[in-house]
N, C-alpha and C. Protein backbone atom coordinates (compact mmCIF):
# COMPACT_ATOMS: atom_id res chain seq x y z
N UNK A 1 -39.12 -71.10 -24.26
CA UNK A 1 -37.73 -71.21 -24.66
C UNK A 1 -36.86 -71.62 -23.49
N UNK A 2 -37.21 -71.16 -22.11
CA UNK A 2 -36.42 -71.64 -20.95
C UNK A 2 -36.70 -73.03 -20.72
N UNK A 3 -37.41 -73.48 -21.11
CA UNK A 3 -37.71 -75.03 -20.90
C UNK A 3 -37.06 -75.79 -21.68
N UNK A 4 -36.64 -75.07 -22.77
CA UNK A 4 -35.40 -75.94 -23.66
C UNK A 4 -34.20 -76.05 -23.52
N UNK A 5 -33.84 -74.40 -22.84
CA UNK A 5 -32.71 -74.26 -22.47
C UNK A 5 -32.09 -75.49 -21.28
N UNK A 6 -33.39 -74.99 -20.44
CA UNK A 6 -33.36 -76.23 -19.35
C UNK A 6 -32.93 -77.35 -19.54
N UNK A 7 -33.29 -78.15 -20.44
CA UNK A 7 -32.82 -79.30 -21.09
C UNK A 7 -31.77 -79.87 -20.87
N UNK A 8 -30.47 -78.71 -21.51
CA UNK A 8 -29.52 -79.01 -21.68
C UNK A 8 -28.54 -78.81 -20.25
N UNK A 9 -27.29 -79.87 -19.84
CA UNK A 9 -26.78 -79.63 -18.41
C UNK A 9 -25.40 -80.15 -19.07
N UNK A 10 -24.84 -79.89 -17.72
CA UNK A 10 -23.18 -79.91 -18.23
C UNK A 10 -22.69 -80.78 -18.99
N UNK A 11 -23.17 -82.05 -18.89
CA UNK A 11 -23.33 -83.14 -20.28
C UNK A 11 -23.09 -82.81 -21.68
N UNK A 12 -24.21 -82.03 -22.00
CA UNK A 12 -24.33 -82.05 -22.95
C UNK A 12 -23.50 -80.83 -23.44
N UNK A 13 -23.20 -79.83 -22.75
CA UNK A 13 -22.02 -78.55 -23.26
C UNK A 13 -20.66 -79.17 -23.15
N UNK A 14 -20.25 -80.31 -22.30
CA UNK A 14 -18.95 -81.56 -22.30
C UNK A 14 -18.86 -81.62 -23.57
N UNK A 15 -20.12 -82.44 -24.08
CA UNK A 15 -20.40 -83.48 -25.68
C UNK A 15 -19.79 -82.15 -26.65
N UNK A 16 -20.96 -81.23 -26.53
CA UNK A 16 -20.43 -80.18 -27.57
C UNK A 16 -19.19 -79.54 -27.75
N UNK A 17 -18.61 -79.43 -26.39
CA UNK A 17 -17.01 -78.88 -26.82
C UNK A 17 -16.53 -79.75 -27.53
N UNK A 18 -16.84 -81.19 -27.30
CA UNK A 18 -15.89 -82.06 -27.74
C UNK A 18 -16.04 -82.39 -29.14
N UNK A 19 -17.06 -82.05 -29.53
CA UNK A 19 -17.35 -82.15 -31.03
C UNK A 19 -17.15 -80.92 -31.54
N UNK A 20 -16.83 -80.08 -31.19
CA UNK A 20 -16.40 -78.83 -31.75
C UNK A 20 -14.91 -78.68 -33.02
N UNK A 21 -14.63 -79.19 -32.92
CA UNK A 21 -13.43 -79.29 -34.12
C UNK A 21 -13.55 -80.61 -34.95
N UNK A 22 -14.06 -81.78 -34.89
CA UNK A 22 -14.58 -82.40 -35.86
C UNK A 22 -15.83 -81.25 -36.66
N UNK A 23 -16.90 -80.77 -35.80
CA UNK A 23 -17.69 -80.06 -36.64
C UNK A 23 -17.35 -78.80 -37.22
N UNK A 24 -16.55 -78.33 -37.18
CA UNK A 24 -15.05 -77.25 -37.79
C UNK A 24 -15.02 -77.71 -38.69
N UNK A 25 -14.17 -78.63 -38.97
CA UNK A 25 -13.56 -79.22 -40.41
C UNK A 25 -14.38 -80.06 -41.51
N UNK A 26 -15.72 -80.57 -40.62
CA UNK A 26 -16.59 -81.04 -41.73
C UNK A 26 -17.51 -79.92 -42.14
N UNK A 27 -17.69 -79.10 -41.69
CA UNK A 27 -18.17 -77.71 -41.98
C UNK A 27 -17.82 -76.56 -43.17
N UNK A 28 -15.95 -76.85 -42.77
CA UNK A 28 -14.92 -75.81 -43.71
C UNK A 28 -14.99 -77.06 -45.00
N UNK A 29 -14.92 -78.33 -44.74
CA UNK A 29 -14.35 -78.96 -46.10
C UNK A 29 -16.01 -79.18 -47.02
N UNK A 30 -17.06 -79.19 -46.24
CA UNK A 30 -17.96 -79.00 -46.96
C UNK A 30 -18.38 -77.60 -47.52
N UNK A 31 -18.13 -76.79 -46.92
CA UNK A 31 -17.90 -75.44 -47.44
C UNK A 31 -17.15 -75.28 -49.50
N UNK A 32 -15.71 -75.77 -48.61
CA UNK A 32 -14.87 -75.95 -50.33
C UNK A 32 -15.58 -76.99 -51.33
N UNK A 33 -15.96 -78.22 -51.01
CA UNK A 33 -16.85 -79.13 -51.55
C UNK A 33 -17.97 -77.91 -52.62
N UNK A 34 -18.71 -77.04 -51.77
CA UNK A 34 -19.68 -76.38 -52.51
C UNK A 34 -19.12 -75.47 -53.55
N UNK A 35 -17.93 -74.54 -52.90
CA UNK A 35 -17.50 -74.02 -54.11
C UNK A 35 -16.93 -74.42 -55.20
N UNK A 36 -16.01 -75.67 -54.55
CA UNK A 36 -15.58 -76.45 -56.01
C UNK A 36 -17.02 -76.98 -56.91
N UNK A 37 -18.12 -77.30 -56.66
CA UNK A 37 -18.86 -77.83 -57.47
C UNK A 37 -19.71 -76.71 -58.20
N UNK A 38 -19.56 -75.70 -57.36
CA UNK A 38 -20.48 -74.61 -58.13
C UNK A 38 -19.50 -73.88 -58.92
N UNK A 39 -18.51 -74.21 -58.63
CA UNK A 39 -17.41 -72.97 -59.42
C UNK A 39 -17.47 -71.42 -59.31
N UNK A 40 -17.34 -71.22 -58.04
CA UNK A 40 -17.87 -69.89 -57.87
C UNK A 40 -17.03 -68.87 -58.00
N UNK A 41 -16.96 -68.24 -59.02
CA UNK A 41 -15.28 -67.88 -59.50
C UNK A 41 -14.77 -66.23 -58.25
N UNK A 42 -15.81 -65.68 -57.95
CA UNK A 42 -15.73 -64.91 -57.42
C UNK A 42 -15.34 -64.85 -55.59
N UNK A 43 -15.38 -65.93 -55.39
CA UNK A 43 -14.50 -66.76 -54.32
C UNK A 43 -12.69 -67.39 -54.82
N UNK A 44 -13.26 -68.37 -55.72
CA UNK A 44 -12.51 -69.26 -55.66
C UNK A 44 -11.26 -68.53 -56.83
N UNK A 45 -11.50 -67.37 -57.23
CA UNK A 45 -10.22 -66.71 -57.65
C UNK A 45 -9.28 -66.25 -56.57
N UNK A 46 -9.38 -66.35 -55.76
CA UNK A 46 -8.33 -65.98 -54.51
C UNK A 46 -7.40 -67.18 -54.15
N UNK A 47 -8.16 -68.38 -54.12
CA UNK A 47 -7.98 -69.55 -53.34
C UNK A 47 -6.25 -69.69 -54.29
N UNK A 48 -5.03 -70.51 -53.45
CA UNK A 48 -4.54 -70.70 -53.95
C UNK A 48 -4.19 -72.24 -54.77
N UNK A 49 -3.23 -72.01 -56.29
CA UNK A 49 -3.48 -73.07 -57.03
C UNK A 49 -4.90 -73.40 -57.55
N UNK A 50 -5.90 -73.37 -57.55
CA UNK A 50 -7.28 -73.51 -58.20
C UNK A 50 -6.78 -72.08 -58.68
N UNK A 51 -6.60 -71.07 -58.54
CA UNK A 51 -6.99 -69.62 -59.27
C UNK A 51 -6.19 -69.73 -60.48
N UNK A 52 -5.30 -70.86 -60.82
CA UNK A 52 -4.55 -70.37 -62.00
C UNK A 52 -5.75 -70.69 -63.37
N UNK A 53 -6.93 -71.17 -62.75
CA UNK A 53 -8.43 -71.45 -63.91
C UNK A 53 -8.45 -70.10 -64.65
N UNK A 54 -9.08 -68.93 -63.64
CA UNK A 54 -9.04 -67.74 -63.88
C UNK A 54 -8.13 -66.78 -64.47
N UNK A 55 -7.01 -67.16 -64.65
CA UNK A 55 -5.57 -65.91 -65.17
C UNK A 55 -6.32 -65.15 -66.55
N UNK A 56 -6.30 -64.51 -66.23
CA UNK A 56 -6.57 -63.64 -68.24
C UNK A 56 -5.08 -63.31 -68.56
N UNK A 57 -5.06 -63.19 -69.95
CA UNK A 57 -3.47 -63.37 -70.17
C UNK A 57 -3.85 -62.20 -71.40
C-alpha cells in the first residue's frame, strides 16, 4: 500500500484540490438526478417545491 501511496507527489494533491468542487457538484447533481428518477419519496418529501407531489389533503 506504501508503494501506492508513494506514487502520488505534490502534483497530483495540486490536480486534486483543483478538481475538488467541479467533483462536488457533479457528484450532488448526480445525486438529485438519482432521486428524481427513482422517486424516492422518503427523501424527496423534504426537498423544496418537488414535495408539493406528496401533500395528503
Amino acid at each position: 500500500m506504501s508503494g501506492l501511496l508513494s506514487r502520488f507527489g505534490k502534483r497530483h494533491i495540486e490536480l486534486a484540490t483543483r478538481w475538488m468542487g467541479s467533483a462536488t457538484a457533479f457528484g450532488a447533481t448526480a445525486g438529485l438526478l438519482v432521486l428524481y428518477v427513482t422517486d424516492f419519496k422518503t427523501v424527496l418529501q423534504y426537498l423544496p417545491y418537488y414535495n408539493g407531489k406528496y401533500k395528503e389533503e
